[in-house]
N, C-alpha and C. Protein backbone atom coordinates (compact mmCIF):
# COMPACT_ATOMS: atom_id res chain seq x y z
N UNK A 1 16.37 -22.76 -81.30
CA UNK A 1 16.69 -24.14 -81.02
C UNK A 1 16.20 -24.97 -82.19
N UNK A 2 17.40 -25.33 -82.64
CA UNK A 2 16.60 -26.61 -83.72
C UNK A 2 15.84 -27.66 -83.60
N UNK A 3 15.26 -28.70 -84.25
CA UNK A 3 14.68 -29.46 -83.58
C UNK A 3 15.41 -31.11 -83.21
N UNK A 4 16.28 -31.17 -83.77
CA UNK A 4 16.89 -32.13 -83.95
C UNK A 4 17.75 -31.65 -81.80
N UNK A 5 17.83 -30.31 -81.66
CA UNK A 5 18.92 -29.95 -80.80
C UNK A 5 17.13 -30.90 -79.41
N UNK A 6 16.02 -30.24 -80.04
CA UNK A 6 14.97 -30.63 -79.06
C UNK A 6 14.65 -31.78 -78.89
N UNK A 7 14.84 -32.46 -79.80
CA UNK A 7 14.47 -34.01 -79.93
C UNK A 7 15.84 -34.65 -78.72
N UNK A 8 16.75 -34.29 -78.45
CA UNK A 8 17.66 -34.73 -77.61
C UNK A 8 17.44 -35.15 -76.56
N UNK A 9 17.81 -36.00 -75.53
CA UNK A 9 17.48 -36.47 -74.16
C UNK A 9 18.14 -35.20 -73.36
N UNK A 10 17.40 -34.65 -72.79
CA UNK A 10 18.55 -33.82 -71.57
C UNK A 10 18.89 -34.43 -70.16
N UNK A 11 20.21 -34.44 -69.58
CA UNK A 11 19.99 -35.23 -68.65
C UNK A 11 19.99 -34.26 -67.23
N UNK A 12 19.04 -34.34 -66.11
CA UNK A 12 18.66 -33.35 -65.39
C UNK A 12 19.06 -33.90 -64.32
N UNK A 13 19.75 -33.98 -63.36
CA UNK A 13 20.20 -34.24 -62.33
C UNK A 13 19.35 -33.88 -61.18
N UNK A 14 18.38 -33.00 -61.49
CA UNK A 14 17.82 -32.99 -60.26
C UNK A 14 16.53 -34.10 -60.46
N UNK A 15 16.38 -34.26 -61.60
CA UNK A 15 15.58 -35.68 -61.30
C UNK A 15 14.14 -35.04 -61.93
N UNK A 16 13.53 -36.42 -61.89
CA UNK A 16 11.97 -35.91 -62.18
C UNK A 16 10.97 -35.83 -60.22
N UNK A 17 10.13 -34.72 -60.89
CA UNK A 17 9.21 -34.30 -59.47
C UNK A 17 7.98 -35.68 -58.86
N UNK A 18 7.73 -36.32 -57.83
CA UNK A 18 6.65 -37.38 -57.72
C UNK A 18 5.76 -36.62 -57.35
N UNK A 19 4.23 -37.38 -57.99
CA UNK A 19 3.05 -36.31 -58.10
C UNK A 19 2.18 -37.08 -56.50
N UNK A 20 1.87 -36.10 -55.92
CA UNK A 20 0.91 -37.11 -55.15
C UNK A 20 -0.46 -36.50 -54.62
N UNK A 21 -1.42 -36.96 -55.44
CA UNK A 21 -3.17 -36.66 -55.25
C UNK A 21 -3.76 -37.19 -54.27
N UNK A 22 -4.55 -36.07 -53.48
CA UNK A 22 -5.74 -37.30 -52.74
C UNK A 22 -6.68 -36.74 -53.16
N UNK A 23 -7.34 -37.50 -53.22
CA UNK A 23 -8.86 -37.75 -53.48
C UNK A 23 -9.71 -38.41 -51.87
N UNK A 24 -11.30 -38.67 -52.61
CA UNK A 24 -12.43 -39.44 -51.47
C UNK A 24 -12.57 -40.78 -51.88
N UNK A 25 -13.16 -41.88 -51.34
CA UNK A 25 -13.48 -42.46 -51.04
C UNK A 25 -14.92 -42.14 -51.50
N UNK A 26 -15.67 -42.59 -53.12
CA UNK A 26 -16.95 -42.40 -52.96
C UNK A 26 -18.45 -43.14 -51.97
N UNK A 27 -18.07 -43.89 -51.32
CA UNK A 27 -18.84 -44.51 -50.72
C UNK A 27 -18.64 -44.15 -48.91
N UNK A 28 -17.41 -44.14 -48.49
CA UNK A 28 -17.05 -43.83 -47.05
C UNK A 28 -16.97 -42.53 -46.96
N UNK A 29 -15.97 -41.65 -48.29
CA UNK A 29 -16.07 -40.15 -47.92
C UNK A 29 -14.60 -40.10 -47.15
N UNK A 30 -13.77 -41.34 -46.97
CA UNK A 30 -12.44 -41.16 -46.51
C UNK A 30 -11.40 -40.84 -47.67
N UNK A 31 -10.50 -39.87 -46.82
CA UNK A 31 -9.36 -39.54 -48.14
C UNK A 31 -8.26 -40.88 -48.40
N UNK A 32 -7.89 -40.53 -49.77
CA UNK A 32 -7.05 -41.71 -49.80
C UNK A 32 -6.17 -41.15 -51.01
N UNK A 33 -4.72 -41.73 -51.53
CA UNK A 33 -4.21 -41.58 -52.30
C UNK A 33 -4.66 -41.87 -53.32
N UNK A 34 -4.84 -40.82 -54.10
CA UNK A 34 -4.66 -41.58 -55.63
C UNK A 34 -3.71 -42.46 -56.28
N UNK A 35 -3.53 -43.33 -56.81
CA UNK A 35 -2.28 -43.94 -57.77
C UNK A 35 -1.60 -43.15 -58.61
N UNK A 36 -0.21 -42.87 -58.33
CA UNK A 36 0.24 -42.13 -59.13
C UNK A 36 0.00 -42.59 -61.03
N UNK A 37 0.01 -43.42 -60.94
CA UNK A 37 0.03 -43.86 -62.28
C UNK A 37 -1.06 -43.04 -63.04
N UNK A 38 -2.00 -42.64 -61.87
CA UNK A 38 -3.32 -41.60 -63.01
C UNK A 38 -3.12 -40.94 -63.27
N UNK A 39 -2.17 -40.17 -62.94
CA UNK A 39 -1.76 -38.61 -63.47
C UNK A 39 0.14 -38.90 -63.90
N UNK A 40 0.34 -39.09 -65.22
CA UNK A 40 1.66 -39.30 -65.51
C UNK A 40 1.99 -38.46 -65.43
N UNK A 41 3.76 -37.71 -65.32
CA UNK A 41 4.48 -36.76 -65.47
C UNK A 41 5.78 -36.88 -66.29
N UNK A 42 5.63 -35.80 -66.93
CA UNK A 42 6.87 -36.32 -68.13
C UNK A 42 7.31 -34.66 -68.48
N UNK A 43 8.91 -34.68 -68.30
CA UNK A 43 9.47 -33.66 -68.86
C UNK A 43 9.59 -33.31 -69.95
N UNK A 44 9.61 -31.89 -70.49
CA UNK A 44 8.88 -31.26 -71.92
C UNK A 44 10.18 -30.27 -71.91
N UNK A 45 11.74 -30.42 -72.60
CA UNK A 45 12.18 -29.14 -73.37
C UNK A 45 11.39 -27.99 -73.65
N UNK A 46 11.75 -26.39 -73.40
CA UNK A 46 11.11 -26.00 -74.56
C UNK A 46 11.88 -24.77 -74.09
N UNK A 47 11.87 -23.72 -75.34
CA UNK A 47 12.91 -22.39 -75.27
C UNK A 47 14.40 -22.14 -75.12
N UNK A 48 14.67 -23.72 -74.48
CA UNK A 48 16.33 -23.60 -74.45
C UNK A 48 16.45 -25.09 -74.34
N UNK A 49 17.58 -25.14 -74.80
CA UNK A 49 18.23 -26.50 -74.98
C UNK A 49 18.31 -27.29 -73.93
N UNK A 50 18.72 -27.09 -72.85
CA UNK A 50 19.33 -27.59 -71.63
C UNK A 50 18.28 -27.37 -70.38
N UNK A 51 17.05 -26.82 -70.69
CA UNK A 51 15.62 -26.34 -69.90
C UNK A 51 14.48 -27.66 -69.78
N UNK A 52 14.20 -28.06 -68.70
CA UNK A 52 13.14 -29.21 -68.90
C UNK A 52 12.14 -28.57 -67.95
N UNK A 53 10.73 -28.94 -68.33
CA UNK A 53 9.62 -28.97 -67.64
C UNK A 53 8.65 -30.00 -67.32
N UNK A 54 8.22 -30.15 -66.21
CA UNK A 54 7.43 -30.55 -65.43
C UNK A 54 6.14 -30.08 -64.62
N UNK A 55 5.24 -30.64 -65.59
CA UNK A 55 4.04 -29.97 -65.55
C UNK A 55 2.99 -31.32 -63.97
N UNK A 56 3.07 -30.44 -63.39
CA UNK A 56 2.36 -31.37 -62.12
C UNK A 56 0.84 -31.86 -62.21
N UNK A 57 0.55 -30.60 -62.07
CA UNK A 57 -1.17 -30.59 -62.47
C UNK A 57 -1.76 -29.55 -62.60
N UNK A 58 -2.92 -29.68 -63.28
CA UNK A 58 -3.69 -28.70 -63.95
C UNK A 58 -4.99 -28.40 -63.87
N UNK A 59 -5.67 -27.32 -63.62
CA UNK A 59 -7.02 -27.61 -63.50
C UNK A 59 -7.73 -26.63 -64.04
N UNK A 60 -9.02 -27.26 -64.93
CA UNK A 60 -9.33 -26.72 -66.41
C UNK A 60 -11.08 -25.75 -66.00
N UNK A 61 -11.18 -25.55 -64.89
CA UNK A 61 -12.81 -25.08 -64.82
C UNK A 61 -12.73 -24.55 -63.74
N UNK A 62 -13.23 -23.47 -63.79
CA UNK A 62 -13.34 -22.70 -62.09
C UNK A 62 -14.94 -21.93 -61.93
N UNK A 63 -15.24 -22.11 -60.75
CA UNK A 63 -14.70 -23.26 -59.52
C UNK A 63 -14.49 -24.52 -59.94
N UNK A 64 -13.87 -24.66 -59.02
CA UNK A 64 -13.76 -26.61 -59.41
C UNK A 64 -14.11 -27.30 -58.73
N UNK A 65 -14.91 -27.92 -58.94
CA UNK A 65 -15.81 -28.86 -58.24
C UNK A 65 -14.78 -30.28 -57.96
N UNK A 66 -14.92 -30.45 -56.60
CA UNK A 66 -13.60 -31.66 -56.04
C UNK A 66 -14.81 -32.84 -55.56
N UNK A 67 -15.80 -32.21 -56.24
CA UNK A 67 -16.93 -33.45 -55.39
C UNK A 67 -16.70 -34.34 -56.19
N UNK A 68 -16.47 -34.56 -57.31
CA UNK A 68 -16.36 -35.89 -58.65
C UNK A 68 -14.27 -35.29 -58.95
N UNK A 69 -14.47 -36.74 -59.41
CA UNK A 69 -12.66 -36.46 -60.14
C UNK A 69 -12.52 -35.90 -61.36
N UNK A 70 -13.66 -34.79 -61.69
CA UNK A 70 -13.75 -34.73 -63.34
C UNK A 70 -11.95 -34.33 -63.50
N UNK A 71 -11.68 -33.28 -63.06
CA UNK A 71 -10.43 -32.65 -62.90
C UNK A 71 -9.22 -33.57 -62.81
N UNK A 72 -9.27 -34.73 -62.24
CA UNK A 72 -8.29 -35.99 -62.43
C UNK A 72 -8.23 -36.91 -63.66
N UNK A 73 -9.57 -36.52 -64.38
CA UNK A 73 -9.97 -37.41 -65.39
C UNK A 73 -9.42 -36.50 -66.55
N UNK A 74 -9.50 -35.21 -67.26
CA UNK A 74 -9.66 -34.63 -67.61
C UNK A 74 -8.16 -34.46 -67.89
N UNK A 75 -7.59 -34.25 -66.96
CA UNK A 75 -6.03 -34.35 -66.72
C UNK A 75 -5.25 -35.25 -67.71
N UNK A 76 -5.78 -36.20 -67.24
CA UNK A 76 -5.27 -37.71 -67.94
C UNK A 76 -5.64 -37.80 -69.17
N UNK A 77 -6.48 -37.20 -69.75
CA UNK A 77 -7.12 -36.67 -71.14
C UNK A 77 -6.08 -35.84 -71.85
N UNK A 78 -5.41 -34.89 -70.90
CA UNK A 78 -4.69 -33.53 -71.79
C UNK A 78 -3.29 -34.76 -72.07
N UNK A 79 -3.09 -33.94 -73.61
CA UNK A 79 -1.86 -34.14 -73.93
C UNK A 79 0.00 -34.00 -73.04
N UNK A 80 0.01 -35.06 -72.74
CA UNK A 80 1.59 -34.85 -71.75
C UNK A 80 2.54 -34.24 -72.42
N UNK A 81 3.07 -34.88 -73.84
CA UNK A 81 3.94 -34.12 -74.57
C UNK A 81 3.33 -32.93 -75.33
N UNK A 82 3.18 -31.68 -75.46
CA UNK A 82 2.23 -30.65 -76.12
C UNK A 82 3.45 -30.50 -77.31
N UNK A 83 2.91 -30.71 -78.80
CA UNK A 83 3.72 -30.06 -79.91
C UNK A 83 4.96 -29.55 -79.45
N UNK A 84 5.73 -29.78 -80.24
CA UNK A 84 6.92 -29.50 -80.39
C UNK A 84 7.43 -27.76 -80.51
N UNK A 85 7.79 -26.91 -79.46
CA UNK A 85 7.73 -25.58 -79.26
C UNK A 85 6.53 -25.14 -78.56
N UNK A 86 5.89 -26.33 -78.16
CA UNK A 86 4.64 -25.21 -77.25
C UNK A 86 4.34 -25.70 -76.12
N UNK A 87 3.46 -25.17 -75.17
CA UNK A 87 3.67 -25.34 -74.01
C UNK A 87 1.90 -24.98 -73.25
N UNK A 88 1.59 -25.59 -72.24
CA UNK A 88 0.05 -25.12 -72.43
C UNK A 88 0.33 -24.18 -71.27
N UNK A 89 -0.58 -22.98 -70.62
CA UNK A 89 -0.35 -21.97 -69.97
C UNK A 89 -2.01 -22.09 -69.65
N UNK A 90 -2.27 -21.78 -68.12
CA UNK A 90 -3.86 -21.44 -68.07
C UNK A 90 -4.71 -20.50 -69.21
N UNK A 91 -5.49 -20.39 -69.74
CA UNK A 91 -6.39 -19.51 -70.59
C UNK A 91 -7.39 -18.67 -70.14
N UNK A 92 -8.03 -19.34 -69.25
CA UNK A 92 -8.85 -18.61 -68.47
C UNK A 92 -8.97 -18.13 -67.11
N UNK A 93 -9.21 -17.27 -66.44
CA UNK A 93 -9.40 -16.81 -64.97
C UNK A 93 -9.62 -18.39 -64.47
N UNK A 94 -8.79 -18.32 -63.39
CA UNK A 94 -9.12 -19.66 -62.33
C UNK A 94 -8.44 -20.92 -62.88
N UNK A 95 -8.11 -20.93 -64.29
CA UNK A 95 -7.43 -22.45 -64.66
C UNK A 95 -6.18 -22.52 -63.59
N UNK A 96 -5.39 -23.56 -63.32
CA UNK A 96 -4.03 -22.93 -62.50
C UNK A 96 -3.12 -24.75 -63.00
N UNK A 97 -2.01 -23.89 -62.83
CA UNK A 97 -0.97 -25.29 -63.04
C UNK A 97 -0.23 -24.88 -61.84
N UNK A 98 0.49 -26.26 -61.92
CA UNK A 98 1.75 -26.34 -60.97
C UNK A 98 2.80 -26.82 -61.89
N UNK A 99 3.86 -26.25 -62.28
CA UNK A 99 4.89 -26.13 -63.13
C UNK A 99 6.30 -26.54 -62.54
N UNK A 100 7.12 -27.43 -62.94
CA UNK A 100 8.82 -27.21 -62.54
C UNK A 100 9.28 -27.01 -63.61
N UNK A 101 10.08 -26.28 -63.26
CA UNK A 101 10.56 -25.48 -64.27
C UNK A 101 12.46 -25.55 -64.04
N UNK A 102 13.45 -27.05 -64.70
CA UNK A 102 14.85 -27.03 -64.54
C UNK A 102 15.34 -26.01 -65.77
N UNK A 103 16.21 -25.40 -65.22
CA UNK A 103 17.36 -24.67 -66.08
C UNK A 103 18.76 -25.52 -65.70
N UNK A 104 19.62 -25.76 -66.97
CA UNK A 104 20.87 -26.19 -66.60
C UNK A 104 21.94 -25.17 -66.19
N UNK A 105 22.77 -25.02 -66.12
CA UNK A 105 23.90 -24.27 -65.94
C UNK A 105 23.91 -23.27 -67.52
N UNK A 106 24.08 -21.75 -67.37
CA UNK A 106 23.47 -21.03 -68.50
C UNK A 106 22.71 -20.95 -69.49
N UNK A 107 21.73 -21.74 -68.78
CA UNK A 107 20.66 -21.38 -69.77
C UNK A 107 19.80 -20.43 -69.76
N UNK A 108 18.86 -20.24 -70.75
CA UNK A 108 18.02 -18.63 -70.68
C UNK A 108 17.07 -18.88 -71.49
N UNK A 109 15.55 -18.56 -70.59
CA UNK A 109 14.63 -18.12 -71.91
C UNK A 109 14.08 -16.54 -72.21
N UNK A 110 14.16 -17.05 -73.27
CA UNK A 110 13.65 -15.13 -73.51
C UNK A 110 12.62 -14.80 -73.15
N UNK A 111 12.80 -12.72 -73.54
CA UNK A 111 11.43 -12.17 -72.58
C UNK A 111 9.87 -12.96 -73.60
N UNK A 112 9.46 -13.06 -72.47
CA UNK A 112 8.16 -13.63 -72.55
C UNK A 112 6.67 -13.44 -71.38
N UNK A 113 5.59 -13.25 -72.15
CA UNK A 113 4.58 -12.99 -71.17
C UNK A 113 3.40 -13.94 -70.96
N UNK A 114 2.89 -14.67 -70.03
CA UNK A 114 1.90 -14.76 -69.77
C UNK A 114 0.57 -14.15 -69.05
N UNK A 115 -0.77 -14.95 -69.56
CA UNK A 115 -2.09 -13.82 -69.10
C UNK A 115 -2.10 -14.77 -68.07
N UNK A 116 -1.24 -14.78 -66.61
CA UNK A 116 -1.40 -15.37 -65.77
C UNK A 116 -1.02 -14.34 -64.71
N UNK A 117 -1.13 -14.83 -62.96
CA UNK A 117 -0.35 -14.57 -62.03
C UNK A 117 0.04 -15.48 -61.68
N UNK A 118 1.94 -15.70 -61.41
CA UNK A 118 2.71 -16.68 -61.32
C UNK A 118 2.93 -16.70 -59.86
N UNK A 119 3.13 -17.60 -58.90
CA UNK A 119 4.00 -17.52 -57.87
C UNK A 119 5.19 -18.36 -58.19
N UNK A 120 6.44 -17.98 -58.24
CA UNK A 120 7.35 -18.99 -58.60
C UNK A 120 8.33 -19.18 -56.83
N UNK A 121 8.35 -20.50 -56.56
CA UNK A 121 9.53 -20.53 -55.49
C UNK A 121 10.80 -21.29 -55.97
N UNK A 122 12.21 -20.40 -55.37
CA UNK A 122 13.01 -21.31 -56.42
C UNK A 122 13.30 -22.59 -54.70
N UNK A 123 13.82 -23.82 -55.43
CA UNK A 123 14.09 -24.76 -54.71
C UNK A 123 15.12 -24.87 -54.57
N UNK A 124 15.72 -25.05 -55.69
CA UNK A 124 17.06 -24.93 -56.05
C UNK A 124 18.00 -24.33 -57.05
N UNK A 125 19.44 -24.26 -56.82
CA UNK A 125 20.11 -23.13 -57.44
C UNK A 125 20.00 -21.50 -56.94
N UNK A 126 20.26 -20.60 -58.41
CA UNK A 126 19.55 -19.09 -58.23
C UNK A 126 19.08 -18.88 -59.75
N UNK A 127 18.53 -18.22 -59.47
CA UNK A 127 18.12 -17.68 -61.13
C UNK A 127 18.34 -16.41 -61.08
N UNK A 128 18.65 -15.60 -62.57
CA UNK A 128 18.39 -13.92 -63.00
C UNK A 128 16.98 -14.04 -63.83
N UNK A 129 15.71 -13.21 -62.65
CA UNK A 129 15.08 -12.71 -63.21
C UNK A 129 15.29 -11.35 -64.18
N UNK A 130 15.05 -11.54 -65.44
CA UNK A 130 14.95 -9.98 -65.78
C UNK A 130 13.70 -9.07 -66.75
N UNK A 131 13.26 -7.98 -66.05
CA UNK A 131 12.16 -7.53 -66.59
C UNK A 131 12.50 -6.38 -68.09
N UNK A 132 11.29 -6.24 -68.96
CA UNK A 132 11.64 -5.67 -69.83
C UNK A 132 11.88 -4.32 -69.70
N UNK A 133 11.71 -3.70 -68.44
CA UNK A 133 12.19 -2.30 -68.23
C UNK A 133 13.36 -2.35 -67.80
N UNK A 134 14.17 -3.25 -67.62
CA UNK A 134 15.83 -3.19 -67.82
C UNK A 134 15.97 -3.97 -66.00
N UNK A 135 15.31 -3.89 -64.96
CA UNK A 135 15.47 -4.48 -64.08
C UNK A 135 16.18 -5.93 -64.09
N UNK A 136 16.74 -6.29 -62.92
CA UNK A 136 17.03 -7.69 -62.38
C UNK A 136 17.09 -7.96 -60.93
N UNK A 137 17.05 -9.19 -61.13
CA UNK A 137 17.24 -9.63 -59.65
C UNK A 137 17.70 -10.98 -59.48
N UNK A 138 18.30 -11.28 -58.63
CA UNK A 138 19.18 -12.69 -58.74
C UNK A 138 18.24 -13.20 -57.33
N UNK A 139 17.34 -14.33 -57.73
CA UNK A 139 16.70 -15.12 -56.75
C UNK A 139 17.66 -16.37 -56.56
N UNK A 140 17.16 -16.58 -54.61
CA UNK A 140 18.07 -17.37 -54.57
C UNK A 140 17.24 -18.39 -53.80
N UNK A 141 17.78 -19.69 -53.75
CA UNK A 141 16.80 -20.75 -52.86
C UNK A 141 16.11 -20.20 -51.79
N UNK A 142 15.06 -20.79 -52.18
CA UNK A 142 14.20 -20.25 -50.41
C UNK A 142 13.02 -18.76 -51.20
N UNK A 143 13.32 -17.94 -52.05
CA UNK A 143 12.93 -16.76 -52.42
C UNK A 143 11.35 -16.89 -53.37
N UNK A 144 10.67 -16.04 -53.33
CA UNK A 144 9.44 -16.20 -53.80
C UNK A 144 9.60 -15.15 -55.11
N UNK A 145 8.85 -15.11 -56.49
CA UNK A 145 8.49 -14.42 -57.17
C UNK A 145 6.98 -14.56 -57.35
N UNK A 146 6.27 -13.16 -57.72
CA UNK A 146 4.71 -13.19 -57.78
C UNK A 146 5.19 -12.28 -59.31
N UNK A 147 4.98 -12.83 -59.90
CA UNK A 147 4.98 -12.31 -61.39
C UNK A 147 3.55 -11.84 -62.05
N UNK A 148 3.32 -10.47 -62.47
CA UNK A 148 1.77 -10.38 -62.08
C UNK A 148 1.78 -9.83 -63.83
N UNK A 149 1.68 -10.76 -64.85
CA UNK A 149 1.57 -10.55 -66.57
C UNK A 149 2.37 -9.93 -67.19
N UNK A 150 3.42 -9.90 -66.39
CA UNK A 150 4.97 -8.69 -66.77
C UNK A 150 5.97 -9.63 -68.35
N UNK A 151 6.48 -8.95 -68.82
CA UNK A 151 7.45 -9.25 -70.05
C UNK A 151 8.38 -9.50 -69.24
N UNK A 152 8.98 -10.73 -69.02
CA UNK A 152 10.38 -11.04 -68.52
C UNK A 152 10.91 -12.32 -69.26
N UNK A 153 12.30 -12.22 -68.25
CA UNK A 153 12.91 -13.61 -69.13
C UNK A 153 13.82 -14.02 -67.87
N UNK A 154 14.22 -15.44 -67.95
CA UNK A 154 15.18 -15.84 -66.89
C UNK A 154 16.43 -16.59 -67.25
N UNK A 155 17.08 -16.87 -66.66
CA UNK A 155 18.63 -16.93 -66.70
C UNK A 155 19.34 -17.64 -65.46
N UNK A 156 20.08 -19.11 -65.70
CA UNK A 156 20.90 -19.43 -64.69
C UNK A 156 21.90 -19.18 -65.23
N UNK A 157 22.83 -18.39 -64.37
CA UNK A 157 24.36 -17.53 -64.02
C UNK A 157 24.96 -18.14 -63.60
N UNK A 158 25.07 -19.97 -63.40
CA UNK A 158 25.70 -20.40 -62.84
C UNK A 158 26.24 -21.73 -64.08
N UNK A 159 27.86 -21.51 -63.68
CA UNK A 159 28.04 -22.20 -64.91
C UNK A 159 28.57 -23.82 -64.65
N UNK A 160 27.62 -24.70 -63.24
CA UNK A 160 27.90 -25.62 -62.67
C UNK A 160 26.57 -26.15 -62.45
N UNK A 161 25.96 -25.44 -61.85
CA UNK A 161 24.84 -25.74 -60.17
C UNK A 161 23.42 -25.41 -61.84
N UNK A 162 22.19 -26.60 -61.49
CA UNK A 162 21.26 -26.36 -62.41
C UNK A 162 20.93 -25.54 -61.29
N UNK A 163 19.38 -25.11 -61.13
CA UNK A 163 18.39 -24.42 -60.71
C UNK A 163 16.86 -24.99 -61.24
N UNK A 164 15.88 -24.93 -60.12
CA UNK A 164 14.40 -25.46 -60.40
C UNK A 164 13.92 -24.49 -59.53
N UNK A 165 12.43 -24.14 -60.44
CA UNK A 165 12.01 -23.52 -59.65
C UNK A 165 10.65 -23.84 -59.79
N UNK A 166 9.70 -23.88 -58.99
CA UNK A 166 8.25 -24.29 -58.95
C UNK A 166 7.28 -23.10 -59.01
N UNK A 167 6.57 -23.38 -60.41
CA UNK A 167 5.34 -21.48 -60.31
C UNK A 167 4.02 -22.67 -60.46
N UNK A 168 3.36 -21.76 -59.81
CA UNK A 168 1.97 -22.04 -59.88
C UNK A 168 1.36 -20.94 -60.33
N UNK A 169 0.78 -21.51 -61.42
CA UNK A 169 -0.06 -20.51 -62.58
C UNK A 169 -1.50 -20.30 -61.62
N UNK A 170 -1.74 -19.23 -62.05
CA UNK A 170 -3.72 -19.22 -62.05
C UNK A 170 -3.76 -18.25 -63.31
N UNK A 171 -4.64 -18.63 -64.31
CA UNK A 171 -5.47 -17.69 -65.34
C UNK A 171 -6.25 -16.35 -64.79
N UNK A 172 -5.27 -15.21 -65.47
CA UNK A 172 -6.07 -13.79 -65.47
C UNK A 172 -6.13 -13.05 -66.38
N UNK A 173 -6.84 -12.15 -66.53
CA UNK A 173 -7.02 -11.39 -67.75
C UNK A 173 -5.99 -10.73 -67.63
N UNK A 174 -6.07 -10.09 -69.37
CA UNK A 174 -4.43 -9.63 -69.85
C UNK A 174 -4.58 -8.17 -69.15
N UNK A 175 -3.58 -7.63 -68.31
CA UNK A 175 -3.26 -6.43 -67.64
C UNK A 175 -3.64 -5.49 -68.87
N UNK A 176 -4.21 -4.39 -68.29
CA UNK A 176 -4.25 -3.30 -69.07
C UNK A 176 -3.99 -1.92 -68.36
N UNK A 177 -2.87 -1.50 -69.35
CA UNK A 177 -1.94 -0.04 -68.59
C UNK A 177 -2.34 0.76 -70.33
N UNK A 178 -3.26 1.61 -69.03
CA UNK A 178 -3.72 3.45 -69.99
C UNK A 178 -4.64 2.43 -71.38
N UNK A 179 -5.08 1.25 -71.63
CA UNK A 179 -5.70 1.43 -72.49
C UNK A 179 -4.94 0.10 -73.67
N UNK A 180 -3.67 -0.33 -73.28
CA UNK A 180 -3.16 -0.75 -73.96
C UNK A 180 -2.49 -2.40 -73.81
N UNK A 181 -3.39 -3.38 -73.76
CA UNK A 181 -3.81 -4.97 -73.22
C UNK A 181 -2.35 -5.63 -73.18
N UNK A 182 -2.22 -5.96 -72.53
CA UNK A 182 -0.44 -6.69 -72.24
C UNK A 182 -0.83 -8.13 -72.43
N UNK A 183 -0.84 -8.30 -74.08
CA UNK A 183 -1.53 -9.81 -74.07
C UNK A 183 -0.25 -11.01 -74.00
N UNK A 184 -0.55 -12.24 -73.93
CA UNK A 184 0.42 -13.50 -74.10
C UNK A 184 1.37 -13.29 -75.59
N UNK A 185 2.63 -13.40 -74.81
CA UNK A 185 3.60 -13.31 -75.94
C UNK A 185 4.40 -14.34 -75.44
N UNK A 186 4.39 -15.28 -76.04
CA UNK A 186 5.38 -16.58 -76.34
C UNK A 186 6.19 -16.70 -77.69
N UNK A 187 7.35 -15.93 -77.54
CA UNK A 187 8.40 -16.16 -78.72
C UNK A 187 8.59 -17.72 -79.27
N UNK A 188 8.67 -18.76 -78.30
CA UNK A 188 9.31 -19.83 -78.84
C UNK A 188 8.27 -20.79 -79.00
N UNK A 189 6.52 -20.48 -78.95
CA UNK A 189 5.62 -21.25 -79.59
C UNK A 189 5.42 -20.91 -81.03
N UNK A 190 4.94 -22.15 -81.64
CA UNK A 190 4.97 -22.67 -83.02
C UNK A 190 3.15 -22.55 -82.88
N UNK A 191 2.63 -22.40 -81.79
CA UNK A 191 0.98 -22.58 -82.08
C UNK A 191 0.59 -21.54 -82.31
């Protein structure tokens, strides 16, 4: 993808996701909404042209202590737009995001791995999961994936209908089969 093709507005029909936090009440100890305005959300291209993301929230320390808002504060600290080709992914055991993840009508990102365990639910559309041992599977609304540090890539097959699907990251160490570390491979980061 060039950058000029990334710099483009994409227009996503399914819309952007509304974030909504509660928090305490430091003095009563009652829950209450946060203002959305503390935690902005802003869609991020990346790997395919016609692909937007929506990064919900993130949380950088485990355990996480919910007694103070460090984790709300901290948030609002991280960079919304991340460099151009990159994308932030938990790093450590316990970090975890909540991710949307639109594909337009044929789009695809390539195989790629994270040192995470994913739960992805799709909402909408279907997607082709496909793994690097030649597998697939066509998820369809309603369907769960637990993606556990595997080389895959995905694919909407539909050359109308977008597709979103929501993963929630948590940080784990890189799988190791016979000896040999299945570390983070991101083709389309520049970092």
């Amino acid at each position: 993808m060039s950058s000029s093709e990334r710099d483009q507005p994409i227009y996503n029909p399914l819309g952007s996701p509304t974030r909504h936090v509660t928090t305490h009440t430091p003095t009563t100890g009652l829950s209450f909404f946060a203002p959305p305005s503390l935690i902005p959300s802003s869609p991020t291209p990346y790997g395919s042209v016609g692909m937007v993301v929506h990064d919900l929230y993130k949380t950088f320390t485990t355990p996480l202590n919910m007694s103070t808002e460090d984790d709300i504060n901290r948030l609002q600290a991280h960079p919304l737009q991340p460099s151009p080709g990159t994308l932030w992914f938990p790093k450590a055991p316990g970090e975890t995001l909540v991710r949307y993840c639109d594909w337009g009508p044929g789009q695809a990102i390539q195989f790629h791995r994270t040192e995470t365990i994913d739960f992805g639910v799709v909402i909408e559309g279907e997607m082709e999961l496909t793994l690097d041992g030649g597998e697939k599977r066509r998820l369809k609304k309603g369907d769960v994936v637990v993606q556990r540090g595997t080389m895959h890539a995905w694919e909407n097959k539909s050359d109308t209908v977008w597709a979103r699907v929501v993963f929630f990251l948590v940080g784990a160490e890189a799988v190791d089969v016979g000896g040999d570390k299945k570390t983070e491979v991101l083709p389309w980061s520049h970092a």
